[in-house]
PDB file of N, CA and C in Angstrom:
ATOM      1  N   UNK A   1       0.840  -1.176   0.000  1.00  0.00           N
ATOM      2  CA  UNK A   1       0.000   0.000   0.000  1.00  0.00           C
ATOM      3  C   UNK A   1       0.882   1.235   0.000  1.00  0.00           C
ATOM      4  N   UNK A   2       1.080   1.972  -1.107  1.00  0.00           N
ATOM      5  CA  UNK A   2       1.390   3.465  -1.283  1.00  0.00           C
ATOM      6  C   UNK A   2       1.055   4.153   0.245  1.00  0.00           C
ATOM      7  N   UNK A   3       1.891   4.922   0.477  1.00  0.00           N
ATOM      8  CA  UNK A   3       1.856   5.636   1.483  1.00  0.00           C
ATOM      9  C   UNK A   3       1.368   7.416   1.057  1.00  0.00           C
ATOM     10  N   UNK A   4       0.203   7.608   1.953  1.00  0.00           N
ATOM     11  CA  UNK A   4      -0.312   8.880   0.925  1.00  0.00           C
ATOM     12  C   UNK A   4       0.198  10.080   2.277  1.00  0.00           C
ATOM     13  N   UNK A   5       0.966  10.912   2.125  1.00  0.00           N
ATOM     14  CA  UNK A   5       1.425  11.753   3.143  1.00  0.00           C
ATOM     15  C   UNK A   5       2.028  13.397   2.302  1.00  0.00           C
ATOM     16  N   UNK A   6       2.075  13.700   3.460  1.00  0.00           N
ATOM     17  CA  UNK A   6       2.520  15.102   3.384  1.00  0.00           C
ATOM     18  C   UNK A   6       4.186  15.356   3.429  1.00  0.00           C
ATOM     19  N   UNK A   7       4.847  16.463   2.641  1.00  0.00           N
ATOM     20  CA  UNK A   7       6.283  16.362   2.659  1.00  0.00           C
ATOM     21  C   UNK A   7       6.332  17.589   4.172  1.00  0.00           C
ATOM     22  N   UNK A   8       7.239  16.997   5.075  1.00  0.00           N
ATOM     23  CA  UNK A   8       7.705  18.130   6.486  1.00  0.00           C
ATOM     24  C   UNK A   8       8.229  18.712   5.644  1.00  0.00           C
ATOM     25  N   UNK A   9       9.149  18.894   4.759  1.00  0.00           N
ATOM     26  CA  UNK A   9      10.208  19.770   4.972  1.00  0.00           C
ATOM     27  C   UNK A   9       8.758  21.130   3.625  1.00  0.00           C
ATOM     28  N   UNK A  10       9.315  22.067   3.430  1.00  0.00           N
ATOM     29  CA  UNK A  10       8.407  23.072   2.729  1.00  0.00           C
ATOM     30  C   UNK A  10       9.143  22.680   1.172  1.00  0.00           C
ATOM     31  N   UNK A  11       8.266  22.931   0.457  1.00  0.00           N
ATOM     32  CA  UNK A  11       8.692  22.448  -1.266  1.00  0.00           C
ATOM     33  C   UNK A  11      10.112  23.979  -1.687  1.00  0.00           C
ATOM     34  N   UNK A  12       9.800  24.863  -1.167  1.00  0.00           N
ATOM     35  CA  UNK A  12      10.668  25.207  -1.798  1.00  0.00           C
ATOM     36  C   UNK A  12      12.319  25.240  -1.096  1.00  0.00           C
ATOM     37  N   UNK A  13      12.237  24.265  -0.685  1.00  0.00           N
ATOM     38  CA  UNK A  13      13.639  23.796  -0.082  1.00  0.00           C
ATOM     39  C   UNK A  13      13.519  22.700  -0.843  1.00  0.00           C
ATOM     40  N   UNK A  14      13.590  22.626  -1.943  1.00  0.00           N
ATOM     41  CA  UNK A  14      13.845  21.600  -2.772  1.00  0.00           C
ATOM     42  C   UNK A  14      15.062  20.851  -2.857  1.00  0.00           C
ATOM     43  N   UNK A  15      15.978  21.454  -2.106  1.00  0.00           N
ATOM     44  CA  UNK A  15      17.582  21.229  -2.345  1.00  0.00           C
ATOM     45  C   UNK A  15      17.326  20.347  -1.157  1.00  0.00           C
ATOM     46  N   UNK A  16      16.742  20.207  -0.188  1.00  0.00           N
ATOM     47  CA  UNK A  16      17.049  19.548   0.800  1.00  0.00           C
ATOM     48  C   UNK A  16      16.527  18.359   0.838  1.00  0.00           C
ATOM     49  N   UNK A  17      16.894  17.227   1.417  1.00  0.00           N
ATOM     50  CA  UNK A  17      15.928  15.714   1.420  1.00  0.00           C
ATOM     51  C   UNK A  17      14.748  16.173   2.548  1.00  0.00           C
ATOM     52  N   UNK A  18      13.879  15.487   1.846  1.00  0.00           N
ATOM     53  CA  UNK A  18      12.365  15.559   2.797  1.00  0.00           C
ATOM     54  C   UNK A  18      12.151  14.309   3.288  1.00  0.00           C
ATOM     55  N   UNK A  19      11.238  14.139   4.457  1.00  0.00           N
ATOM     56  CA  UNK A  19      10.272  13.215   5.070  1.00  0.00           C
ATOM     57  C   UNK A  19       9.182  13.270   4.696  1.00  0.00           C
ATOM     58  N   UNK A  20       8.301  12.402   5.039  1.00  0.00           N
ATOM     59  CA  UNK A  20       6.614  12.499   5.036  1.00  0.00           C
ATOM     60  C   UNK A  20       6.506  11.927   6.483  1.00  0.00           C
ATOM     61  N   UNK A  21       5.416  12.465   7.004  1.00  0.00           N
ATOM     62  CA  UNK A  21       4.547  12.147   8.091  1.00  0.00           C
ATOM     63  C   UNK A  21       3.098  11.412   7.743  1.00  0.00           C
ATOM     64  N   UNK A  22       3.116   9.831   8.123  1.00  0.00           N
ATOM     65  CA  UNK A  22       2.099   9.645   8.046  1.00  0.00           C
ATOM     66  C   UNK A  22       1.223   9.488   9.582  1.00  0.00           C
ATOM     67  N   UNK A  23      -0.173   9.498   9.316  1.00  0.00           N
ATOM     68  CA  UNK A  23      -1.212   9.523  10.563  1.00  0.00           C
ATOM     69  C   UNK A  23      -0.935   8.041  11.494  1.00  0.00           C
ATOM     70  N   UNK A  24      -1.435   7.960  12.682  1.00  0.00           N
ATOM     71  CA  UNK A  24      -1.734   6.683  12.900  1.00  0.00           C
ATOM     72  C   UNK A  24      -2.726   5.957  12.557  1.00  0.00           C
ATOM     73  N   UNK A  25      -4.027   6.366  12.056  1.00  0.00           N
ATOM     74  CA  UNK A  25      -4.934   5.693  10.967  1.00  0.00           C
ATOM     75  C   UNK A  25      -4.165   4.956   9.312  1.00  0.00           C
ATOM     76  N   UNK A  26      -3.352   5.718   8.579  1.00  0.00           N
ATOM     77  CA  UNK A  26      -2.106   5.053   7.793  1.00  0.00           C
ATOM     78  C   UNK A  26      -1.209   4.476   8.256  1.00  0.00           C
ATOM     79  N   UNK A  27      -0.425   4.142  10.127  1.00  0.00           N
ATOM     80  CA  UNK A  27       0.181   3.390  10.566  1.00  0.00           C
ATOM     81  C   UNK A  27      -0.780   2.168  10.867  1.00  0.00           C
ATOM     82  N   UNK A  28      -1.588   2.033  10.887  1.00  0.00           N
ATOM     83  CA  UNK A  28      -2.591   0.686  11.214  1.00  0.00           C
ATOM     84  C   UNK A  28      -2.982  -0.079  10.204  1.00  0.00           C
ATOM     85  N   UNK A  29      -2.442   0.637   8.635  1.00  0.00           N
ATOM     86  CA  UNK A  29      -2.907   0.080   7.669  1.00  0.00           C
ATOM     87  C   UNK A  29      -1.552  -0.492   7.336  1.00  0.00           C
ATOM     88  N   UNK A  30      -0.207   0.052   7.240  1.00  0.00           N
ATOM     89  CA  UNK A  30       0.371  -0.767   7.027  1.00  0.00           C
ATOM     90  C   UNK A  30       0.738  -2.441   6.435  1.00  0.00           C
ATOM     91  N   UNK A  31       1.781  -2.661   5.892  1.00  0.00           N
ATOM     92  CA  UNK A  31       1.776  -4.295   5.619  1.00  0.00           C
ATOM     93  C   UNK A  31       3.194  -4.235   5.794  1.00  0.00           C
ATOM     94  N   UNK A  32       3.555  -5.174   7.193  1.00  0.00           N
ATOM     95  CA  UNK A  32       5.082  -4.909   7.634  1.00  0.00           C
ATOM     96  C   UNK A  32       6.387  -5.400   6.346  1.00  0.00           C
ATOM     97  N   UNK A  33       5.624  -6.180   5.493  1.00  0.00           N
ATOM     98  CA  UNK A  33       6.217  -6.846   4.967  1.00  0.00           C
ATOM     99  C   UNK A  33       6.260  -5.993   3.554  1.00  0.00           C
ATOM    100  N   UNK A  34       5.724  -4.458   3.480  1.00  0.00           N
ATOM    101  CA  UNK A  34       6.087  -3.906   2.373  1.00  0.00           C
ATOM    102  C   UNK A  34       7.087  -2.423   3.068  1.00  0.00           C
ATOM    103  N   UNK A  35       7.140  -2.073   4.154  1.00  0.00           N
ATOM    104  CA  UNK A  35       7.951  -1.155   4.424  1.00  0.00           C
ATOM    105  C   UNK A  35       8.815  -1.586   5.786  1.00  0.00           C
ATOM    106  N   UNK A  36       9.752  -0.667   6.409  1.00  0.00           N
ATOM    107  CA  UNK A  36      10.877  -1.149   7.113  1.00  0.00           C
ATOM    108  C   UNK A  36       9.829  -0.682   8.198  1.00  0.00           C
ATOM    109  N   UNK A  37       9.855  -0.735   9.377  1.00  0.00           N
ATOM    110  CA  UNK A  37       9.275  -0.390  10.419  1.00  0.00           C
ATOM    111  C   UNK A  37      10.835  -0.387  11.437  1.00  0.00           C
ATOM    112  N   UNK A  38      11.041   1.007  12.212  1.00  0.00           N
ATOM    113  CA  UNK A  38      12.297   1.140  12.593  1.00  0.00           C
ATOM    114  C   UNK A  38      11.587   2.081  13.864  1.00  0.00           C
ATOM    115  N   UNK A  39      11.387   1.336  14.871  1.00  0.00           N
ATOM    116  CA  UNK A  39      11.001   1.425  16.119  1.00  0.00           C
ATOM    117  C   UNK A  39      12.161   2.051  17.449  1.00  0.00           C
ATOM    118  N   UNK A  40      12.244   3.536  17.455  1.00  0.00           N
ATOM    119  CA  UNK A  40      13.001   4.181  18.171  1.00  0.00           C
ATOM    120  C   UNK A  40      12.826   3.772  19.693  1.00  0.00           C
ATOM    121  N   UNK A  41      11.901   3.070  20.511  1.00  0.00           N
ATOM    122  CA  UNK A  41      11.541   3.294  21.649  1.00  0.00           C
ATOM    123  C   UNK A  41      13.069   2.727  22.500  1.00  0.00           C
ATOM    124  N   UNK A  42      12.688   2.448  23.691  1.00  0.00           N
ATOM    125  CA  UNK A  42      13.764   1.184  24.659  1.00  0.00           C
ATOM    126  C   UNK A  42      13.235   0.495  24.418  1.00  0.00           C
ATOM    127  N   UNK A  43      13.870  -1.053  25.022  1.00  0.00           N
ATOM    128  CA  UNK A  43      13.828  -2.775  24.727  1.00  0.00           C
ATOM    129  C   UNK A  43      12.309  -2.026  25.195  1.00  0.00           C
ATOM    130  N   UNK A  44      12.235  -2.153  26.893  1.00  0.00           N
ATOM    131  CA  UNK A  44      11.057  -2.097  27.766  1.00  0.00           C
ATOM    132  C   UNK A  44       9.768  -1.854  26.784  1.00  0.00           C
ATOM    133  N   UNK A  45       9.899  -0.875  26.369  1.00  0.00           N
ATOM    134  CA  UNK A  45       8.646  -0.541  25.538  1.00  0.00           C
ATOM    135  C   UNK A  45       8.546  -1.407  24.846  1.00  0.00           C
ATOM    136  N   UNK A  46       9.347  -1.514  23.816  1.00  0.00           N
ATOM    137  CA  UNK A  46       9.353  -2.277  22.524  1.00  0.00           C
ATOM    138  C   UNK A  46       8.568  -3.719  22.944  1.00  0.00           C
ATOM    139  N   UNK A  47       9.304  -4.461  24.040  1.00  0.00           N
ATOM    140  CA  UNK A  47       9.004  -5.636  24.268  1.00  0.00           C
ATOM    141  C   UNK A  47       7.416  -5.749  25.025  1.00  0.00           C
ATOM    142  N   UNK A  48       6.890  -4.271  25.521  1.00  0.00           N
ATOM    143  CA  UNK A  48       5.524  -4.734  26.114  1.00  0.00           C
ATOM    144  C   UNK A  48       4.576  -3.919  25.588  1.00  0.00           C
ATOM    145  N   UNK A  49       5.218  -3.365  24.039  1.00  0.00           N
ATOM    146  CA  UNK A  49       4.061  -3.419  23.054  1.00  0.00           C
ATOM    147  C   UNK A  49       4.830  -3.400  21.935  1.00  0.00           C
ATOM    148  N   UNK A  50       4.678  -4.580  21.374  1.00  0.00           N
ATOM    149  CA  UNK A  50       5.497  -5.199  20.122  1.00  0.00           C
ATOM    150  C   UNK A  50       4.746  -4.812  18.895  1.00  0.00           C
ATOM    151  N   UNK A  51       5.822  -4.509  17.800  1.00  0.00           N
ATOM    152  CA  UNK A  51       4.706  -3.774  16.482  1.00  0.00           C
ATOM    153  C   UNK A  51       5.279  -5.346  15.233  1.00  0.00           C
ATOM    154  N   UNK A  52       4.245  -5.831  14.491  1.00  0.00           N
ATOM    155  CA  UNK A  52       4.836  -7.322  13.933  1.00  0.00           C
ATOM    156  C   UNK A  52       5.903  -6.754  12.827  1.00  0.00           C
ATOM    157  N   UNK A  53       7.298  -7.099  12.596  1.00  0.00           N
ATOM    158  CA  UNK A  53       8.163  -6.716  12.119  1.00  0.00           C
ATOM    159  C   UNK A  53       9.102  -6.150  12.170  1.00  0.00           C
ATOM    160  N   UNK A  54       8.590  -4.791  13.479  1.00  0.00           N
ATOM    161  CA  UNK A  54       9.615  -3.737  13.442  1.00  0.00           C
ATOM    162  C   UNK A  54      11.328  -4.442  13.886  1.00  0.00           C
ATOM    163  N   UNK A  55      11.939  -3.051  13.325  1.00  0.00           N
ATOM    164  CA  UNK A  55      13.394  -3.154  14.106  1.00  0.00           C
ATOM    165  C   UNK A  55      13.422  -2.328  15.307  1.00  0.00           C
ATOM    166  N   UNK A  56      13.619  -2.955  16.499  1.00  0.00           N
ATOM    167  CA  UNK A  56      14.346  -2.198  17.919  1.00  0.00           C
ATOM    168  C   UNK A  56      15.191  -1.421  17.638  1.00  0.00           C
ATOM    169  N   UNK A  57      15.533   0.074  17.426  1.00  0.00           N
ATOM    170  CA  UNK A  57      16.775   0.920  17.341  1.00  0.00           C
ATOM    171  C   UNK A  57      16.786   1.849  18.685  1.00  0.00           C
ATOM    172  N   UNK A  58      16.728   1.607  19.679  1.00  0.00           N
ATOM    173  CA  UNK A  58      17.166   2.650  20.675  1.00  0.00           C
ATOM    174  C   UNK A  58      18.095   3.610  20.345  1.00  0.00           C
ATOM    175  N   UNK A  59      17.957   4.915  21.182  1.00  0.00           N
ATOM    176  CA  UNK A  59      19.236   5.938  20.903  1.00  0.00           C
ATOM    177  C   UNK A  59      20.611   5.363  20.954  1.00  0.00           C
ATOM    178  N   UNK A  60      21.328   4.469  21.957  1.00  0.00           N
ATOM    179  CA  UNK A  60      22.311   3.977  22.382  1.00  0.00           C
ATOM    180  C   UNK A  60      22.693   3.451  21.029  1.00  0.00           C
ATOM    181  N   UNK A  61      22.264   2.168  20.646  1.00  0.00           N
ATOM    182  CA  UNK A  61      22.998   1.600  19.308  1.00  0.00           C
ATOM    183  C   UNK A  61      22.631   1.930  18.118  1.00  0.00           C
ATOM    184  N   UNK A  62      21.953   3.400  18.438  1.00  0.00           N
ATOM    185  CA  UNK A  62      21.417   3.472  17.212  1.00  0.00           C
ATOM    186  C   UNK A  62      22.063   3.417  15.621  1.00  0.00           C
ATOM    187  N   UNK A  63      23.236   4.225  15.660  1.00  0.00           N
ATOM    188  CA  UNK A  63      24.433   4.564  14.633  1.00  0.00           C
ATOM    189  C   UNK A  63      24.393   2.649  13.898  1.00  0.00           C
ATOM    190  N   UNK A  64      24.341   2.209  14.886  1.00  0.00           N
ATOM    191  CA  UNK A  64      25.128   0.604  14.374  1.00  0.00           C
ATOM    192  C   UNK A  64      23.592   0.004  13.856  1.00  0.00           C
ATOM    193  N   UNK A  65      22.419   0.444  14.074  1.00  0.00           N
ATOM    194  CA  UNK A  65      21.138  -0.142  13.182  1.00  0.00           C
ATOM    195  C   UNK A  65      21.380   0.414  12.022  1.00  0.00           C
ATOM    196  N   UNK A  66      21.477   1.799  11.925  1.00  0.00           N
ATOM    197  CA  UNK A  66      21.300   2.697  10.941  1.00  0.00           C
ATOM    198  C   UNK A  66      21.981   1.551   9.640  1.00  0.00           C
ATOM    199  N   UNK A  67      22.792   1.020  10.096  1.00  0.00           N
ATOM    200  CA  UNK A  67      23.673   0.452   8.952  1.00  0.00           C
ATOM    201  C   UNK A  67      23.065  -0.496   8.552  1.00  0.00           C
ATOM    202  N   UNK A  68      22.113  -1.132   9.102  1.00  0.00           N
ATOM    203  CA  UNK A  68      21.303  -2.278   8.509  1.00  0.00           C
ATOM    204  C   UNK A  68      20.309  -2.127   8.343  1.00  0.00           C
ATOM    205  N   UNK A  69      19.442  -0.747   7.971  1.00  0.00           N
ATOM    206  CA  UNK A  69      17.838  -0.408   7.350  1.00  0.00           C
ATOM    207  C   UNK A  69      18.435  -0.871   6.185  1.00  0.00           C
ATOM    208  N   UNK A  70      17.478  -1.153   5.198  1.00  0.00           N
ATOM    209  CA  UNK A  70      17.483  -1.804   3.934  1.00  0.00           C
ATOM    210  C   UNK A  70      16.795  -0.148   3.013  1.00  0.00           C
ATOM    211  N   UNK A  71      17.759  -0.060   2.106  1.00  0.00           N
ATOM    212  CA  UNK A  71      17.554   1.050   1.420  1.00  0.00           C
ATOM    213  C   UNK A  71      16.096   1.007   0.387  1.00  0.00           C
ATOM    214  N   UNK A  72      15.738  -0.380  -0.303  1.00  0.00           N
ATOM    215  CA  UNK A  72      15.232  -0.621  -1.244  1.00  0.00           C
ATOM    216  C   UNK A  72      13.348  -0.307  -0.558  1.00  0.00           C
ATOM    217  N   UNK A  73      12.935   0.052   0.515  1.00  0.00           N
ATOM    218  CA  UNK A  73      11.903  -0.038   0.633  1.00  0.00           C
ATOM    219  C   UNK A  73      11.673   1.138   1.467  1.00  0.00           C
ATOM    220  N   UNK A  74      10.411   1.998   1.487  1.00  0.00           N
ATOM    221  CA  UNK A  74      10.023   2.941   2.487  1.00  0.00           C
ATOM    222  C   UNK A  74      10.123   2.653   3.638  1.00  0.00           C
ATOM    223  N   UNK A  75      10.797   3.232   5.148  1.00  0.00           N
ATOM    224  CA  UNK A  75      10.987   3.203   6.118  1.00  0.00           C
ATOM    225  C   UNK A  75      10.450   4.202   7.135  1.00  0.00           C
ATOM    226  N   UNK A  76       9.464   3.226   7.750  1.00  0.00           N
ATOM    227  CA  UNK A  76       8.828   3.653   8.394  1.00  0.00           C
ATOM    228  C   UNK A  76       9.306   3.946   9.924  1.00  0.00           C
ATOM    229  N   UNK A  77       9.346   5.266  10.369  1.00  0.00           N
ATOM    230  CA  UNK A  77      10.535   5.506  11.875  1.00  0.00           C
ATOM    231  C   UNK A  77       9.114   6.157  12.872  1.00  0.00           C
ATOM    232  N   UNK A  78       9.153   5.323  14.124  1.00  0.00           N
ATOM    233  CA  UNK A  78       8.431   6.019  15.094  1.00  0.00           C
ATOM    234  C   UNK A  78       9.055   6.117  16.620  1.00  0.00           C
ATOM    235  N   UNK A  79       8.755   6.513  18.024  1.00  0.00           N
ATOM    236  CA  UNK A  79       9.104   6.822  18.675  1.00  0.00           C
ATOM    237  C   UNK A  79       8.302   6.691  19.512  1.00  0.00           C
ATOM    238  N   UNK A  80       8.108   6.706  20.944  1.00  0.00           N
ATOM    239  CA  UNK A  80       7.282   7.010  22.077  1.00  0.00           C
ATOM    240  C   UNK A  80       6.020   8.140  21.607  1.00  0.00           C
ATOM    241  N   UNK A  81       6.865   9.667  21.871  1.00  0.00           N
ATOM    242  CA  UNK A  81       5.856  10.766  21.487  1.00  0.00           C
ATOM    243  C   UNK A  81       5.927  11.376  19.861  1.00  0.00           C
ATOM    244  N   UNK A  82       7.178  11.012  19.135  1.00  0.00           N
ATOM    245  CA  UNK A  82       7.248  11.735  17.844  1.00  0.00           C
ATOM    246  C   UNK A  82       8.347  12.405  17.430  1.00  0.00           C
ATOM    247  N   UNK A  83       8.584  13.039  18.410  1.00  0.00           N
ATOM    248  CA  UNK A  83       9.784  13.865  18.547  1.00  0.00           C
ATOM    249  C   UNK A  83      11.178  13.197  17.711  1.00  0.00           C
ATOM    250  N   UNK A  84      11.574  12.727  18.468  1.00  0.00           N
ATOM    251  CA  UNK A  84      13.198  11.933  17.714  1.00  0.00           C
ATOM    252  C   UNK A  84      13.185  10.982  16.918  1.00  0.00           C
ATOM    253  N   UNK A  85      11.849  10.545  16.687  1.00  0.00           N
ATOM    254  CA  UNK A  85      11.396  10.016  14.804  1.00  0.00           C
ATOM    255  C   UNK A  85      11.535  11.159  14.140  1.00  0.00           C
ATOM    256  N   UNK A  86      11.153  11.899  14.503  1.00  0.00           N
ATOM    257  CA  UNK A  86      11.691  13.242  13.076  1.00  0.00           C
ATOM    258  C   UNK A  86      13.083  13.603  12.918  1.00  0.00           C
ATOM    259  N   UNK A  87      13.577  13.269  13.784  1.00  0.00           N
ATOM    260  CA  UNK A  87      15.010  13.829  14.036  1.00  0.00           C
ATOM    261  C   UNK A  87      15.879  12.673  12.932  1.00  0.00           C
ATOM    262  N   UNK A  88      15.240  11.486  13.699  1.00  0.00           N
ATOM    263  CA  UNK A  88      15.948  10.301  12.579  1.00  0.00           C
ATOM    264  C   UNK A  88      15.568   9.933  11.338  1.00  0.00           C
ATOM    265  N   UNK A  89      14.170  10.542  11.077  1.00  0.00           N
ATOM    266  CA  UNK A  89      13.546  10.709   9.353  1.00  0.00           C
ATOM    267  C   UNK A  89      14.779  11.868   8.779  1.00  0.00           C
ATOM    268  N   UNK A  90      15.027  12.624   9.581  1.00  0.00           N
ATOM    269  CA  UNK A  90      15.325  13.476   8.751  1.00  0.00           C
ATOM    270  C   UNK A  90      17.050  13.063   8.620  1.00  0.00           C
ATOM    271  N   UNK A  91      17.351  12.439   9.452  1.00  0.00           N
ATOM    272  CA  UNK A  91      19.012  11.608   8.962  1.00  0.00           C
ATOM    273  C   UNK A  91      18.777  10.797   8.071  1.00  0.00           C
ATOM    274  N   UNK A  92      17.591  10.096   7.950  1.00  0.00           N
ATOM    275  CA  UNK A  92      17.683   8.922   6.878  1.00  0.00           C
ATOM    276  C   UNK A  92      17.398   9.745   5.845  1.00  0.00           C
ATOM    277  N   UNK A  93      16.869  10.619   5.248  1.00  0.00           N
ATOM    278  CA  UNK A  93      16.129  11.371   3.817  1.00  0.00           C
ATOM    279  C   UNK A  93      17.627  12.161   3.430  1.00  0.00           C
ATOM    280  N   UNK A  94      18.329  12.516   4.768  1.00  0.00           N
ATOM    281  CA  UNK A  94      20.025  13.022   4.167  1.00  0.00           C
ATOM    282  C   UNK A  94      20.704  12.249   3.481  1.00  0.00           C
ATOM    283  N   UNK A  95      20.612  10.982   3.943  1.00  0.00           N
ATOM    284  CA  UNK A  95      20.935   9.485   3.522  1.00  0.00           C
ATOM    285  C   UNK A  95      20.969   9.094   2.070  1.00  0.00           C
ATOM    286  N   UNK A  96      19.200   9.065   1.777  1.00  0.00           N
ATOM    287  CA  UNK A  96      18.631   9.362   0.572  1.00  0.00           C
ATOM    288  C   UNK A  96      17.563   8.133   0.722  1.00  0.00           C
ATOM    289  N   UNK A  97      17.453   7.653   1.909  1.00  0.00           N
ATOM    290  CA  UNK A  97      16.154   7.118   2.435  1.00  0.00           C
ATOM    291  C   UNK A  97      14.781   7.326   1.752  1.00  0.00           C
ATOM    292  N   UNK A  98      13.736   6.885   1.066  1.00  0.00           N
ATOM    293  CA  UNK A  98      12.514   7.064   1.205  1.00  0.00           C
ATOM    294  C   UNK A  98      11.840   6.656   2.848  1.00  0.00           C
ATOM    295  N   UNK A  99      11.121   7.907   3.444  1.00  0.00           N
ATOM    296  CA  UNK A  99      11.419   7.656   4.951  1.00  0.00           C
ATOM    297  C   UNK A  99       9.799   8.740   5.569  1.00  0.00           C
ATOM    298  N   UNK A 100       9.376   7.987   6.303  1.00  0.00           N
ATOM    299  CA  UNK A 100       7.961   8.536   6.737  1.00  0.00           C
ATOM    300  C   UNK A 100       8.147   8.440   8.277  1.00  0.00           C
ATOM    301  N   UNK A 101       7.616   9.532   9.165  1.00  0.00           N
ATOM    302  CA  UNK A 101       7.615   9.444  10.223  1.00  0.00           C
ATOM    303  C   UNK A 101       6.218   9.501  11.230  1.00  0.00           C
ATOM    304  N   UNK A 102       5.774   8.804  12.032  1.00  0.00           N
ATOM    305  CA  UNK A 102       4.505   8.523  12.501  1.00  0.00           C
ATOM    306  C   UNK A 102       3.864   9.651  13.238  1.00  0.00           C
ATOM    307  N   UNK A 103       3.174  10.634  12.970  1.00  0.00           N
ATOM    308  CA  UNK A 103       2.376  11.604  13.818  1.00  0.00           C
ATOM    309  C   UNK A 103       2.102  11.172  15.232  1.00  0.00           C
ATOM    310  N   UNK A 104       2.602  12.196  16.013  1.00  0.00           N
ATOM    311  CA  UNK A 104       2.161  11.834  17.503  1.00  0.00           C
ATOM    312  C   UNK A 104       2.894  10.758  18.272  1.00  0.00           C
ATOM    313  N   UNK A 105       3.901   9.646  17.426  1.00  0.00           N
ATOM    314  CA  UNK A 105       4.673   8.650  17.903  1.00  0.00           C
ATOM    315  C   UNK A 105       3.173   7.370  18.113  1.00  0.00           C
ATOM    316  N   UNK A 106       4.145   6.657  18.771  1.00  0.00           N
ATOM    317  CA  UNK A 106       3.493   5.126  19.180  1.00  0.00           C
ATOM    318  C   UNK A 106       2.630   5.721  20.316  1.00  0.00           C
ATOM    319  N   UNK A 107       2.361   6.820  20.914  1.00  0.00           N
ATOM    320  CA  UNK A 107       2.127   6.591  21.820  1.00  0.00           C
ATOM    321  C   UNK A 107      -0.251   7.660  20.795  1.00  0.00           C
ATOM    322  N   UNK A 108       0.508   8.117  19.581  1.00  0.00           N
ATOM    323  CA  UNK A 108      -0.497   8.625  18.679  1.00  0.00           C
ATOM    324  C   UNK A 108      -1.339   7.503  18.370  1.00  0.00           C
ATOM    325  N   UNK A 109      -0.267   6.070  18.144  1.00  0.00           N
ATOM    326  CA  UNK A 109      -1.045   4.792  17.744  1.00  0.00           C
ATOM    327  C   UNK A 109      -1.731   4.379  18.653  1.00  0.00           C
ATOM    328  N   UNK A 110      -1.602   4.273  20.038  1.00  0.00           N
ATOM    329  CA  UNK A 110      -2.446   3.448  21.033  1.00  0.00           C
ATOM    330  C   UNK A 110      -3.631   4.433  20.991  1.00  0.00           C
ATOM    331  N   UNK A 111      -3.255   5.404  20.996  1.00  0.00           N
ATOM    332  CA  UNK A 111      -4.707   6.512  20.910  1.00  0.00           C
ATOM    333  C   UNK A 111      -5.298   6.183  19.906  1.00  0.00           C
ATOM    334  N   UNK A 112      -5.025   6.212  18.528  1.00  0.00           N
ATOM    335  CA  UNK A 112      -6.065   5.405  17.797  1.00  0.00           C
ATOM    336  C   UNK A 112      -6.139   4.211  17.523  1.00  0.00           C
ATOM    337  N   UNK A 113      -5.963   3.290  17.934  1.00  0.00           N
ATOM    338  CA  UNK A 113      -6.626   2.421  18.636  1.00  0.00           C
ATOM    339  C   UNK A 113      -7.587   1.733  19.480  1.00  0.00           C
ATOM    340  N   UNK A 114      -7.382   3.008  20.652  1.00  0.00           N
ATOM    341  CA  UNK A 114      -8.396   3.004  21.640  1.00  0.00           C
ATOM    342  C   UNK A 114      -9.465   3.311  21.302  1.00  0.00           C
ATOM    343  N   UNK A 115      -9.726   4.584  20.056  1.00  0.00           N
ATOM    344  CA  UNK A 115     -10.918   5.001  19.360  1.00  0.00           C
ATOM    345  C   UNK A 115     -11.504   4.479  18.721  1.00  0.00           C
ATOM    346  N   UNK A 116     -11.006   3.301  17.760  1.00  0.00           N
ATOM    347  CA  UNK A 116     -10.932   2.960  16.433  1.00  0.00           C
ATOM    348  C   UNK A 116     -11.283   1.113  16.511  1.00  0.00           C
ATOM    349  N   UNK A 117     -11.896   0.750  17.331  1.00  0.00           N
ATOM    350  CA  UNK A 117     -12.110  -0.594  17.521  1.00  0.00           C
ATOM    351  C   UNK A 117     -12.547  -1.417  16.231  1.00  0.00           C
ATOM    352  N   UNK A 118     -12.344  -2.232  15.560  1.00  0.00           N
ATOM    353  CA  UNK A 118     -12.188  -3.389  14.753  1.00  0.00           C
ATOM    354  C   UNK A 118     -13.560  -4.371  14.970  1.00  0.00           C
TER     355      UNK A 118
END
């Protein structure tokens, strides 16, 4: 599934690599198995709410994941609140990453979730 999002950075900074931000209603649609899912939180989090696929990158080792996102597919980066997913969308799009970052973080997803019952 195409990822339908907005570019952060403003178009006429064209010179610069951009991100997209997608919603957590487009993080729920997902198919792990068509984009990277690159999960900023700690183990703790990670492990007591697991997303199917993602990669664990904490701040600490982060440098040494970075080296093993797979270039060939959109990479999807989230975080607790949001914050330092943008920080690391915007290292990977320097990169030359195709690279989306989750509105509101993981913590945007449990909120819709909670709304959004199945």
């Amino acid at each position: 599934m195409p990822i339908a999002l907005r570019n952060a950075v403003d178009d006429d900074e064209s010179s610069e690599a951009s991100y997209r931000r997608i919603t957590p209603a487009e993080f729920a649609k997902l198919d792990p198995n068509t984009v990277t899912l690159l999960d900023l939180r700690e183990p703790a989090d990670f492990a007591a709410h697991p997303v199917e696929g993602a990669i664990n990158a904490p701040l600490d080792p982060l440098a040494h994941v970075l080296k093993t996102v797979p270039t060939d597919r959109t990479v999807v980066v989230y975080c607790a609140q949001g914050w330092w997913s943008e920080e690391v969308a915007e290292i990977l799009a320097d990169r030359g990453y195709d690279v989306a970052s989750l509105d509101g973080g993981f913590q945007g997803y449990l909120d819709y979730l909670e709304t959004h019952h199945d």
